[in-house]
PDB file of N, CA and C in Angstrom:
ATOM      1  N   UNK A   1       0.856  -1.180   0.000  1.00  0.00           N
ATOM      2  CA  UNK A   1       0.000   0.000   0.000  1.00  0.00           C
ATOM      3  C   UNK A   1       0.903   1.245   0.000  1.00  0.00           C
ATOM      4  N   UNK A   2       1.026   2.474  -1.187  1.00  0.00           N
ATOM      5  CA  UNK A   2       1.616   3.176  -1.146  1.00  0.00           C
ATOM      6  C   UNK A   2       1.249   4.335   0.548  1.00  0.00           C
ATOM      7  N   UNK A   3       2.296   4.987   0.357  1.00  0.00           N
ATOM      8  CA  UNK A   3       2.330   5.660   1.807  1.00  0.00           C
ATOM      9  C   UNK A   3       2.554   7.188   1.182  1.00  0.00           C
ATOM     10  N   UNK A   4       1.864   8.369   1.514  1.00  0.00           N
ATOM     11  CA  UNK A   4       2.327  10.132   1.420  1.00  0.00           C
ATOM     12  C   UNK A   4       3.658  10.290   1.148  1.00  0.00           C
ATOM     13  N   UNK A   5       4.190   9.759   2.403  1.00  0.00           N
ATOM     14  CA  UNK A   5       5.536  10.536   2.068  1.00  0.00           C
ATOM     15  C   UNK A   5       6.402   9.833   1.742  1.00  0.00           C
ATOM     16  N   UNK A   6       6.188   8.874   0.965  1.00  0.00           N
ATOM     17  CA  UNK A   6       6.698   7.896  -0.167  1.00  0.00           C
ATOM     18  C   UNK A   6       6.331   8.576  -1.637  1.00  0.00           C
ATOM     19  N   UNK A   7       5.670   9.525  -1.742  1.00  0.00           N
ATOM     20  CA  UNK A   7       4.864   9.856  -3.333  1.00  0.00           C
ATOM     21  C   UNK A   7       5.741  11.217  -3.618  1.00  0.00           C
ATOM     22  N   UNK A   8       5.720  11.575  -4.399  1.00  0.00           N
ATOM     23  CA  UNK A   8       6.632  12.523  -5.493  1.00  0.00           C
ATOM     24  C   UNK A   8       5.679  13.497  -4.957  1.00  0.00           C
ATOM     25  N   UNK A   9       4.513  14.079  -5.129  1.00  0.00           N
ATOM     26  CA  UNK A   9       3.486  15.232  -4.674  1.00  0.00           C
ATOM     27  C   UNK A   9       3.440  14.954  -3.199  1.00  0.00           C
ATOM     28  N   UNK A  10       4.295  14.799  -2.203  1.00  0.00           N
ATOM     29  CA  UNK A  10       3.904  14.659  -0.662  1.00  0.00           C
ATOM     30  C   UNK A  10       4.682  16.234  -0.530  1.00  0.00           C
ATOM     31  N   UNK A  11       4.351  16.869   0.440  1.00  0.00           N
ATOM     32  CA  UNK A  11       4.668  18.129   0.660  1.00  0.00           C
ATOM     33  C   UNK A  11       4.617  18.628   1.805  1.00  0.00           C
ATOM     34  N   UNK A  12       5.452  19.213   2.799  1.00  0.00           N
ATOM     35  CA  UNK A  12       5.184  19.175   4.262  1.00  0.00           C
ATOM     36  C   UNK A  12       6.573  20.617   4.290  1.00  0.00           C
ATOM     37  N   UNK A  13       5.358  21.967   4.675  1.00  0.00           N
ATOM     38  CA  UNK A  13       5.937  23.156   4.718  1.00  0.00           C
ATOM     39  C   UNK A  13       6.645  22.940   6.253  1.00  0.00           C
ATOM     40  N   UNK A  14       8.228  23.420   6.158  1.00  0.00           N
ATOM     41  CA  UNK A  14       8.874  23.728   6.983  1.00  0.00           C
ATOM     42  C   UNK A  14       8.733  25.395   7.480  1.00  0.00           C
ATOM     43  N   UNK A  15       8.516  25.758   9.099  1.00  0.00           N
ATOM     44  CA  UNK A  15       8.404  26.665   9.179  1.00  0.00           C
ATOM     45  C   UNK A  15       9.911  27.377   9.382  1.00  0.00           C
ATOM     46  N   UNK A  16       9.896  28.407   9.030  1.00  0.00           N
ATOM     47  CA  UNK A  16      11.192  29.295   9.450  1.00  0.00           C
ATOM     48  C   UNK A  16      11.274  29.591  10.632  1.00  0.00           C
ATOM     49  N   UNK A  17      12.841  29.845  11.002  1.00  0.00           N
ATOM     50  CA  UNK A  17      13.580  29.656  11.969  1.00  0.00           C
ATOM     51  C   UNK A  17      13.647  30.838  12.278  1.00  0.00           C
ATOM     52  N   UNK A  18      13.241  32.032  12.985  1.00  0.00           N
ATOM     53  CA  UNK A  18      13.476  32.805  12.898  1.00  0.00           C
ATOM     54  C   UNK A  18      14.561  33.405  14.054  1.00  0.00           C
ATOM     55  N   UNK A  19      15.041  32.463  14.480  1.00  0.00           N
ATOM     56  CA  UNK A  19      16.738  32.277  15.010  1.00  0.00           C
ATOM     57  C   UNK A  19      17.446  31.616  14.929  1.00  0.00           C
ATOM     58  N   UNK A  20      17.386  31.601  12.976  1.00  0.00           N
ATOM     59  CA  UNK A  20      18.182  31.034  12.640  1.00  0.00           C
ATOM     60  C   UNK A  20      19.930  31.364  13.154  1.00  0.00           C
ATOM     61  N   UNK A  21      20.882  30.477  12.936  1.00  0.00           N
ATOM     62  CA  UNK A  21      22.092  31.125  13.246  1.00  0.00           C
ATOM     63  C   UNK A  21      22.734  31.950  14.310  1.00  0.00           C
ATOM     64  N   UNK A  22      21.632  32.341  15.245  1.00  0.00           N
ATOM     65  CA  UNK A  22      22.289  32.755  16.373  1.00  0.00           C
ATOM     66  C   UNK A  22      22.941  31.875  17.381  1.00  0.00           C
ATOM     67  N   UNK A  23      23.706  31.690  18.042  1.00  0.00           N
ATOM     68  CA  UNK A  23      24.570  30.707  18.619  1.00  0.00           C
ATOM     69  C   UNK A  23      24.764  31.301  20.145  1.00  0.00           C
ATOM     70  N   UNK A  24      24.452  32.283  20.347  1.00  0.00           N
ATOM     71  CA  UNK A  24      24.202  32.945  21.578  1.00  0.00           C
ATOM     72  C   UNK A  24      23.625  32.579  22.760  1.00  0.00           C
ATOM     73  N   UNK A  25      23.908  31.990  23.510  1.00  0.00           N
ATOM     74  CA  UNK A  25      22.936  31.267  24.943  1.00  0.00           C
ATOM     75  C   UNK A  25      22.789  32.066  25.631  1.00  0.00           C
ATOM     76  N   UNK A  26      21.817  32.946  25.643  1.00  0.00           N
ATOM     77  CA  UNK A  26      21.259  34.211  26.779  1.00  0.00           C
ATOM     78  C   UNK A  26      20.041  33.974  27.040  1.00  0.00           C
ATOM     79  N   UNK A  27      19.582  34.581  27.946  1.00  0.00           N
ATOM     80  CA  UNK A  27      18.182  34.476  28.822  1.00  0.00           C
ATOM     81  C   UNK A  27      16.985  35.333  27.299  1.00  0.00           C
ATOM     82  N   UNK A  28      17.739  36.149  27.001  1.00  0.00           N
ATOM     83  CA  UNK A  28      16.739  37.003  25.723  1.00  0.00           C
ATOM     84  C   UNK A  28      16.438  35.960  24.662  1.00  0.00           C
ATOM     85  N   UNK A  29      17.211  34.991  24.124  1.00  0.00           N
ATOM     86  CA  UNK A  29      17.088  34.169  23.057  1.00  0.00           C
ATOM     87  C   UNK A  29      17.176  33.163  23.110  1.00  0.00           C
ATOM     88  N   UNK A  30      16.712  32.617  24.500  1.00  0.00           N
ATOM     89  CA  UNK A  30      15.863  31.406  25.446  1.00  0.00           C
ATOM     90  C   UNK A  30      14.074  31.853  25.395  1.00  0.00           C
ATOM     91  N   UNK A  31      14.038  32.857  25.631  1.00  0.00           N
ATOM     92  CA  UNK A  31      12.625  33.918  25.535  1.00  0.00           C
ATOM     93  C   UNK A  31      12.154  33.761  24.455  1.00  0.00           C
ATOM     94  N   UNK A  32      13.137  34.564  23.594  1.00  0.00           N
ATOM     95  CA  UNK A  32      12.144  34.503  22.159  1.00  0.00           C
ATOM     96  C   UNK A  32      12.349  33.110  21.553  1.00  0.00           C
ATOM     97  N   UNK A  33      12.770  31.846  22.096  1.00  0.00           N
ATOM     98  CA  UNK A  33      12.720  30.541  21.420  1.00  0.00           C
ATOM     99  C   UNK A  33      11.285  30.175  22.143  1.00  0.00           C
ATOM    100  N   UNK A  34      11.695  30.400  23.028  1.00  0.00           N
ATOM    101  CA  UNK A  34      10.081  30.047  23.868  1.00  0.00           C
ATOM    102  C   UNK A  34       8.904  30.469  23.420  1.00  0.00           C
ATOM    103  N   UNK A  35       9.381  31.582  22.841  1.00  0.00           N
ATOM    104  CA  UNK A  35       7.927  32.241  22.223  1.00  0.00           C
ATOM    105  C   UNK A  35       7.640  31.829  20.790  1.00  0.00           C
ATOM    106  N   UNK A  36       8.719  31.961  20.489  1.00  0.00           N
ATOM    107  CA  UNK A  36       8.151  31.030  18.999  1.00  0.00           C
ATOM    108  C   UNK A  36       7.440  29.710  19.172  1.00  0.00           C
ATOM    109  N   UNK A  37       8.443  29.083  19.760  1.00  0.00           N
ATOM    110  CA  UNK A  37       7.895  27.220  20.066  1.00  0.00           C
ATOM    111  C   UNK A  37       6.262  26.974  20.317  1.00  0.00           C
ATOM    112  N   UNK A  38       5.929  28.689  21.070  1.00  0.00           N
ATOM    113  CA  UNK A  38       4.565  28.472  21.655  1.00  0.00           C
ATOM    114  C   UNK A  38       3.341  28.754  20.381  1.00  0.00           C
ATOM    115  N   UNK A  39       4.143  29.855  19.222  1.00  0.00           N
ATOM    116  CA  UNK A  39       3.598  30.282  18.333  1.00  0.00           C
ATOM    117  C   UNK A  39       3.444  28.826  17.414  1.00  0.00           C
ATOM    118  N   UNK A  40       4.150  28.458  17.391  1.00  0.00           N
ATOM    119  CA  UNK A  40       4.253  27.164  16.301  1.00  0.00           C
ATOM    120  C   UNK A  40       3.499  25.849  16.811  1.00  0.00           C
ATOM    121  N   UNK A  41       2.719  25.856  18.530  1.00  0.00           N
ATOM    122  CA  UNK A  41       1.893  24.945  18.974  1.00  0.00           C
ATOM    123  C   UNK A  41       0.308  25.537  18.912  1.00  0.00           C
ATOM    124  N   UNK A  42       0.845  26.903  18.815  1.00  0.00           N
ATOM    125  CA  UNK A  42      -0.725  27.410  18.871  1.00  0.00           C
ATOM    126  C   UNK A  42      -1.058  27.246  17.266  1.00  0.00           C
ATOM    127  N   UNK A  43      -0.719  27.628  16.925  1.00  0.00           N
ATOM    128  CA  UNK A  43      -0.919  27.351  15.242  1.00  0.00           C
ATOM    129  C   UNK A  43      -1.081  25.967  14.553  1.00  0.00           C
ATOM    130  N   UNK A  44      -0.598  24.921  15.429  1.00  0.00           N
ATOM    131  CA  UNK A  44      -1.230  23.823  15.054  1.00  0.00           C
ATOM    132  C   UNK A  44      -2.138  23.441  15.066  1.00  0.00           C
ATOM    133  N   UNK A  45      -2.655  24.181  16.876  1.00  0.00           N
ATOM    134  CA  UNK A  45      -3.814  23.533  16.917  1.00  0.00           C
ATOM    135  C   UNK A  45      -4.670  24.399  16.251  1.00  0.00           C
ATOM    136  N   UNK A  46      -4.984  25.379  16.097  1.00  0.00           N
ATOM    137  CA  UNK A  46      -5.640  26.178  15.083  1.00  0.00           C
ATOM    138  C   UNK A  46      -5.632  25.262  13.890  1.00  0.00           C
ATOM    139  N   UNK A  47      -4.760  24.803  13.220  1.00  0.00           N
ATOM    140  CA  UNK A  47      -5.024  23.854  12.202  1.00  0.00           C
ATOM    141  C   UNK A  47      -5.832  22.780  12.156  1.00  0.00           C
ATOM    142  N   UNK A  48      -5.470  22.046  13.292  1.00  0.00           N
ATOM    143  CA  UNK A  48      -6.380  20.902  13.617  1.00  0.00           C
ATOM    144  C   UNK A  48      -7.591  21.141  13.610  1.00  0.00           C
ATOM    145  N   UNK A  49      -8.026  22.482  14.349  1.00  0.00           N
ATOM    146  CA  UNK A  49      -9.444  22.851  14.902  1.00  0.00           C
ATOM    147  C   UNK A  49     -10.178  22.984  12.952  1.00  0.00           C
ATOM    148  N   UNK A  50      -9.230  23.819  12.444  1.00  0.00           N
ATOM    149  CA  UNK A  50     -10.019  23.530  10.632  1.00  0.00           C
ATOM    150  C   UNK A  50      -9.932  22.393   9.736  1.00  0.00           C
ATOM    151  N   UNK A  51      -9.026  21.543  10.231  1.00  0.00           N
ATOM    152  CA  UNK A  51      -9.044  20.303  10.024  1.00  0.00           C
ATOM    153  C   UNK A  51     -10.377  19.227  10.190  1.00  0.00           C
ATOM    154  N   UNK A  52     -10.288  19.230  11.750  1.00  0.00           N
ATOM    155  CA  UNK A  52     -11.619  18.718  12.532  1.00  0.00           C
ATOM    156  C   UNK A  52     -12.758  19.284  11.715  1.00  0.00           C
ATOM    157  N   UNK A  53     -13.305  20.562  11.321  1.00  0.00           N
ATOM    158  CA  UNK A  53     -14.038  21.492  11.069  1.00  0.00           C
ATOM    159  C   UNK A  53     -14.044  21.047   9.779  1.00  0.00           C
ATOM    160  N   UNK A  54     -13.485  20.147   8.859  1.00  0.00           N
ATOM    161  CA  UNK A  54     -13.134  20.212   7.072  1.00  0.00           C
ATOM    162  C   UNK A  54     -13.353  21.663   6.646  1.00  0.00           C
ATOM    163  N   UNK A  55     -12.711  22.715   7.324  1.00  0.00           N
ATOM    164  CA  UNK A  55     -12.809  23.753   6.766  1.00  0.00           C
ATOM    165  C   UNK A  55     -11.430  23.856   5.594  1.00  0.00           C
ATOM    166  N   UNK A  56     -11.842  24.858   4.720  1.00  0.00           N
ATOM    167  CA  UNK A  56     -10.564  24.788   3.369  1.00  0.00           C
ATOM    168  C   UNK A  56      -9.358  25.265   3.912  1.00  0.00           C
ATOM    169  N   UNK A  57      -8.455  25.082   3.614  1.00  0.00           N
ATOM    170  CA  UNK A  57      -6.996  25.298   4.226  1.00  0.00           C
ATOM    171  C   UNK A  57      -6.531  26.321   2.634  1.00  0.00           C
ATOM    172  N   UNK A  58      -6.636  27.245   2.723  1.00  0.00           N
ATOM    173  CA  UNK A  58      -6.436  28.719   2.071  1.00  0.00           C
ATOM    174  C   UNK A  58      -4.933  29.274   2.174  1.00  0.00           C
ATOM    175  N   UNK A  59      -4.282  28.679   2.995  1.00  0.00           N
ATOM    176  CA  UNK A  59      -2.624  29.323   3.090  1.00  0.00           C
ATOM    177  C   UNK A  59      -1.915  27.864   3.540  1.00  0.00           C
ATOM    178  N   UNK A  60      -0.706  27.549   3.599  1.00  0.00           N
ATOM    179  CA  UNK A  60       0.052  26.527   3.856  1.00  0.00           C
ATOM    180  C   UNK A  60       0.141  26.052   5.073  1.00  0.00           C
ATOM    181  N   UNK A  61      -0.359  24.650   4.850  1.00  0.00           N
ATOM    182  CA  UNK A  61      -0.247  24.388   6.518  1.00  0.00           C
ATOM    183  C   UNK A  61       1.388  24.329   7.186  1.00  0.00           C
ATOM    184  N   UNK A  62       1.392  24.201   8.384  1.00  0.00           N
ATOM    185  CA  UNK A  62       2.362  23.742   8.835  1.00  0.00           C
ATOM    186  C   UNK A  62       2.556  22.210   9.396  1.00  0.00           C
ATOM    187  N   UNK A  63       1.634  22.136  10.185  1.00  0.00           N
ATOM    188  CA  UNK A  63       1.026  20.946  10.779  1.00  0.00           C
ATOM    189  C   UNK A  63       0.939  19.673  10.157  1.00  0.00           C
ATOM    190  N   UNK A  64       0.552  19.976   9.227  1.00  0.00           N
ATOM    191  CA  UNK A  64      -0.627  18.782   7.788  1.00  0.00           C
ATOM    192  C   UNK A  64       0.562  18.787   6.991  1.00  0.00           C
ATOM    193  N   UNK A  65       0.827  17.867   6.043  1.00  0.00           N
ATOM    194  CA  UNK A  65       1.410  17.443   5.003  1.00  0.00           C
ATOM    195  C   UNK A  65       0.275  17.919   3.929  1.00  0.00           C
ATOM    196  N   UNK A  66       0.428  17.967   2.415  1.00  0.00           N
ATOM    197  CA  UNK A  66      -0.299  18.412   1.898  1.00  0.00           C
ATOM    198  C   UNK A  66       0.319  17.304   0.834  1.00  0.00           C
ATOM    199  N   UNK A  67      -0.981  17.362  -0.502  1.00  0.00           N
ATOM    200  CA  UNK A  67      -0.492  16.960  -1.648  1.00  0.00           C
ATOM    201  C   UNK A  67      -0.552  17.989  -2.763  1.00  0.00           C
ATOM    202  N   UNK A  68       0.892  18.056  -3.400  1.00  0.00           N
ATOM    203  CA  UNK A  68       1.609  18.862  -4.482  1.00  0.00           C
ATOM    204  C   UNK A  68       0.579  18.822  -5.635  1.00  0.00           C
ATOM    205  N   UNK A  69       0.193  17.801  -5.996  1.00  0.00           N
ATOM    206  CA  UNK A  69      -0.563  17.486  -7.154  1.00  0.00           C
ATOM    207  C   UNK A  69      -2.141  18.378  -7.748  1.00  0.00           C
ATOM    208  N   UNK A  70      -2.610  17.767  -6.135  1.00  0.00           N
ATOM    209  CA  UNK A  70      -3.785  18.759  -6.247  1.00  0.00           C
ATOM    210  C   UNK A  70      -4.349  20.104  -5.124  1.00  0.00           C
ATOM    211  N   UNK A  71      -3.221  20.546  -4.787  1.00  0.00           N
ATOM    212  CA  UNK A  71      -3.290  21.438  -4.067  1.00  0.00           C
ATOM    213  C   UNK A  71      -2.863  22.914  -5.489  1.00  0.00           C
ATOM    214  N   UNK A  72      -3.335  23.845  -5.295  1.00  0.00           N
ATOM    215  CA  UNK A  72      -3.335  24.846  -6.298  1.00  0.00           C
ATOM    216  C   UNK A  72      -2.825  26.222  -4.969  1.00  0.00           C
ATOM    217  N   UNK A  73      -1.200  26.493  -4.984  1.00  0.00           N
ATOM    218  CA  UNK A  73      -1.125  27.160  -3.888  1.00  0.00           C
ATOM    219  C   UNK A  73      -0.882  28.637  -4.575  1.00  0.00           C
ATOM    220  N   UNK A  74      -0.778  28.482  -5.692  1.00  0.00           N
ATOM    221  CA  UNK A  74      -0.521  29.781  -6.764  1.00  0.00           C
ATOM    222  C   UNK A  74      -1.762  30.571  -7.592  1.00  0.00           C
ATOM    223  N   UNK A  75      -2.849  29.972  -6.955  1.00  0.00           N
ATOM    224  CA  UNK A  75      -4.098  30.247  -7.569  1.00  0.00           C
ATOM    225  C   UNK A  75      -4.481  31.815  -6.881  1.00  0.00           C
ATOM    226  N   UNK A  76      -5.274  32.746  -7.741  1.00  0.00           N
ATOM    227  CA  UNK A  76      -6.015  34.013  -7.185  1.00  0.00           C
ATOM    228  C   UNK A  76      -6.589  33.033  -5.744  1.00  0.00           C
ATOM    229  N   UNK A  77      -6.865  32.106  -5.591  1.00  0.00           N
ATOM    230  CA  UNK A  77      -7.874  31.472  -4.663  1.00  0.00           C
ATOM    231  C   UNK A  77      -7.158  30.322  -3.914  1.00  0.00           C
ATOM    232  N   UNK A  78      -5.824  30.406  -3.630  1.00  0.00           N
ATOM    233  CA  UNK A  78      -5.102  29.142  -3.226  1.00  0.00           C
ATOM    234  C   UNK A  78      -6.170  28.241  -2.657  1.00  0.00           C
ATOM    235  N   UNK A  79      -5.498  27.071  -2.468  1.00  0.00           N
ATOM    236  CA  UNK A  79      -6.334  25.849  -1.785  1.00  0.00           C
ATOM    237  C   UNK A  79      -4.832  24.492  -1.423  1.00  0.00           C
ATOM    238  N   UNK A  80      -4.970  24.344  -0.739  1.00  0.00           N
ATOM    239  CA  UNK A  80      -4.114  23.079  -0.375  1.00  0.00           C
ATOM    240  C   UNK A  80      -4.794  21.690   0.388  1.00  0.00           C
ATOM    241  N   UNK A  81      -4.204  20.575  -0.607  1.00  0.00           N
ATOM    242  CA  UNK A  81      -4.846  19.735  -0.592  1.00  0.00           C
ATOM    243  C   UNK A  81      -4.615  18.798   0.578  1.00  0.00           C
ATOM    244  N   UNK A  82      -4.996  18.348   1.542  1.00  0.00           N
ATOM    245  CA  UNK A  82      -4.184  17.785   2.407  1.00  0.00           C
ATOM    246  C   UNK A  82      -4.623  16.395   2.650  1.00  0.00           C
ATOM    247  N   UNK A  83      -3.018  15.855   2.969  1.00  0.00           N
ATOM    248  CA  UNK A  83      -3.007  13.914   2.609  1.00  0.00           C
ATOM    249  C   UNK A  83      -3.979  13.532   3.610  1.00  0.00           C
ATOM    250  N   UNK A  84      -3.926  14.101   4.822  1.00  0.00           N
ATOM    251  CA  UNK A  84      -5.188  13.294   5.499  1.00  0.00           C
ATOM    252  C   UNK A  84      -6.321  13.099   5.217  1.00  0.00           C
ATOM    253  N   UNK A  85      -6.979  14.283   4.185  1.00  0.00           N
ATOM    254  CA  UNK A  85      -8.155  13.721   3.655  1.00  0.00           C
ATOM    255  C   UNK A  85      -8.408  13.026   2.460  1.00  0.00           C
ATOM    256  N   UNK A  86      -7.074  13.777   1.255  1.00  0.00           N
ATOM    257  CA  UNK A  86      -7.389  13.283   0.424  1.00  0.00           C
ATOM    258  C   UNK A  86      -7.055  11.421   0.056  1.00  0.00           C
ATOM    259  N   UNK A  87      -6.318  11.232   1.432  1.00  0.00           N
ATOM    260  CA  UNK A  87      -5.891   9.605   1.303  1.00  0.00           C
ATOM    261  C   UNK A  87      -5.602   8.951   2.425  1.00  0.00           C
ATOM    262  N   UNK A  88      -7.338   8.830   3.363  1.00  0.00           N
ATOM    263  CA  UNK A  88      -7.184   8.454   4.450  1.00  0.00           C
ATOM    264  C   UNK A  88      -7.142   6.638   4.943  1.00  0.00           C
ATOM    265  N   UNK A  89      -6.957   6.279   4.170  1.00  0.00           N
ATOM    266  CA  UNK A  89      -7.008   4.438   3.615  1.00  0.00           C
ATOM    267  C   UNK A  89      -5.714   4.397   3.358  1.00  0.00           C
ATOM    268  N   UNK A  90      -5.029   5.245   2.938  1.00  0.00           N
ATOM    269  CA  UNK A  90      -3.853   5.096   2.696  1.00  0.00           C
ATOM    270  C   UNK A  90      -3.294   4.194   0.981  1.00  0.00           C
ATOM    271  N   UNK A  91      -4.542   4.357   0.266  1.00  0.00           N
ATOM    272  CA  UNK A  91      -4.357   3.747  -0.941  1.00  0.00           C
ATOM    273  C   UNK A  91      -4.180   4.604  -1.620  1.00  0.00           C
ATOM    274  N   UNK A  92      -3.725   5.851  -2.621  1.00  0.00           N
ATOM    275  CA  UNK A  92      -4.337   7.219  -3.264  1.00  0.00           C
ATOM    276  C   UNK A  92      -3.758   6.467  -5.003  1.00  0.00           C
ATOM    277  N   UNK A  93      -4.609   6.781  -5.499  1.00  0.00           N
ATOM    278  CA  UNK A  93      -4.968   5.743  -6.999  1.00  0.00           C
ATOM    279  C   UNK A  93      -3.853   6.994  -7.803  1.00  0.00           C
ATOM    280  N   UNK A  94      -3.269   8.620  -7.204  1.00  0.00           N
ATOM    281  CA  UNK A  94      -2.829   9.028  -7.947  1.00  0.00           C
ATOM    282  C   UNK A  94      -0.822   9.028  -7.727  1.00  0.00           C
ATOM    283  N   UNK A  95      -0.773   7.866  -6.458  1.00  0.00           N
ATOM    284  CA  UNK A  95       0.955   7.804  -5.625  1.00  0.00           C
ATOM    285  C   UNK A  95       1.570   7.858  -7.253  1.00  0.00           C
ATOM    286  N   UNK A  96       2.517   8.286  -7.174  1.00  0.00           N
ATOM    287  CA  UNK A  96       3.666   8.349  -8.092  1.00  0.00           C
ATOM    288  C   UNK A  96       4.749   8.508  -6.546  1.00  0.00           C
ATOM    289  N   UNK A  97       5.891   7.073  -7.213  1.00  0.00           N
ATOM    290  CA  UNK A  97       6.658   6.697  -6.178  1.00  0.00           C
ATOM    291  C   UNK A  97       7.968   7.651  -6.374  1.00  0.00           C
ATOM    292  N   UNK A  98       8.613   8.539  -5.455  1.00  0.00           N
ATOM    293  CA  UNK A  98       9.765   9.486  -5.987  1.00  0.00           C
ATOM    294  C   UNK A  98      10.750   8.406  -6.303  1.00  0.00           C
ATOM    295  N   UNK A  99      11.583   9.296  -7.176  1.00  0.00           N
ATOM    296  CA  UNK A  99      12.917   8.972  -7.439  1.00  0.00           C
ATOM    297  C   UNK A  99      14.145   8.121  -6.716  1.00  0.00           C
ATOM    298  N   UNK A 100      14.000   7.052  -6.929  1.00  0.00           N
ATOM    299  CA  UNK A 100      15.078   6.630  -5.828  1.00  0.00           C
ATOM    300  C   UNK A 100      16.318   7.178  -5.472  1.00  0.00           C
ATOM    301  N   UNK A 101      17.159   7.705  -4.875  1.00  0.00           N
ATOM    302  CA  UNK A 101      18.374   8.196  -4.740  1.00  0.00           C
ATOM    303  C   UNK A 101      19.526   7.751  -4.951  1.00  0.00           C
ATOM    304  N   UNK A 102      19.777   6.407  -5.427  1.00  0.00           N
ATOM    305  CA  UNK A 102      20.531   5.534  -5.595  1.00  0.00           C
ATOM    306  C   UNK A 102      20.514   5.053  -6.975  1.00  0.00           C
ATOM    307  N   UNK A 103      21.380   5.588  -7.874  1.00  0.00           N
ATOM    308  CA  UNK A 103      21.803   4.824  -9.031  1.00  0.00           C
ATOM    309  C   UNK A 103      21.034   3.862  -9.543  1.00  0.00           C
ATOM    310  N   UNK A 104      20.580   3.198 -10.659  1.00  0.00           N
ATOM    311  CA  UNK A 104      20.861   2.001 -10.763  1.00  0.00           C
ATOM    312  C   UNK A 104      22.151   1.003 -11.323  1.00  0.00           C
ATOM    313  N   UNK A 105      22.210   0.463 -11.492  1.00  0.00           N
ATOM    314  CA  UNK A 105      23.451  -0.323 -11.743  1.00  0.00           C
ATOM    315  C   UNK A 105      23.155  -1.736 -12.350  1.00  0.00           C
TER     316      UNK A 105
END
């Protein structure tokens, strides 16, 4: 049974770091890690809650994996398609298996 993030269209937005590269161990940028970490849990669950809700997912999740294929994120009207619904059996009739990384020989 093919699997999401086995398929060529599996897609799973990384959020930015927005401390990135600082290397600094201070009480200020212990703070603002904390505060992000909290931003990036609240926002999940906000996702979930439109998830739960099958409400349309209109900007990129973070949370959700999405599929490349039929998600339209460049549209006047974005929409992103996401693997949990669109392939909750875990069979999706449209898997295209990526590229193996390894030669053949």
């Amino acid at each position: 049974m093919p699997e999401c993030r086995e398929c060529t269209y599996f897609r799973k937005a990384k959020p930015p770091d927005p401390l990135a590269g600082w290397r600094v161990l201070s009480s200020k940028i212990f703070e603002l890690r904390t505060k992000w970490e909290k931003h990036l849990d609240e926002r999940a669950m906000w996702e979930q809650q439109r998830f739960e809700a099958s409400l349309p997912f209109d900007f990129e999740p973070l949370a959700y994996a999405y599929c490349g294929k039929f998600s339209k994120p460049h549209d006047t009207q974005p929409s992103y398609s996401l693997c949990a619904q669109l392939n909750p059996d875990n069979n999706c009739s449209s898997f295209q298996p990526k590229a193996s990384a390894k030669g053949t020989s």
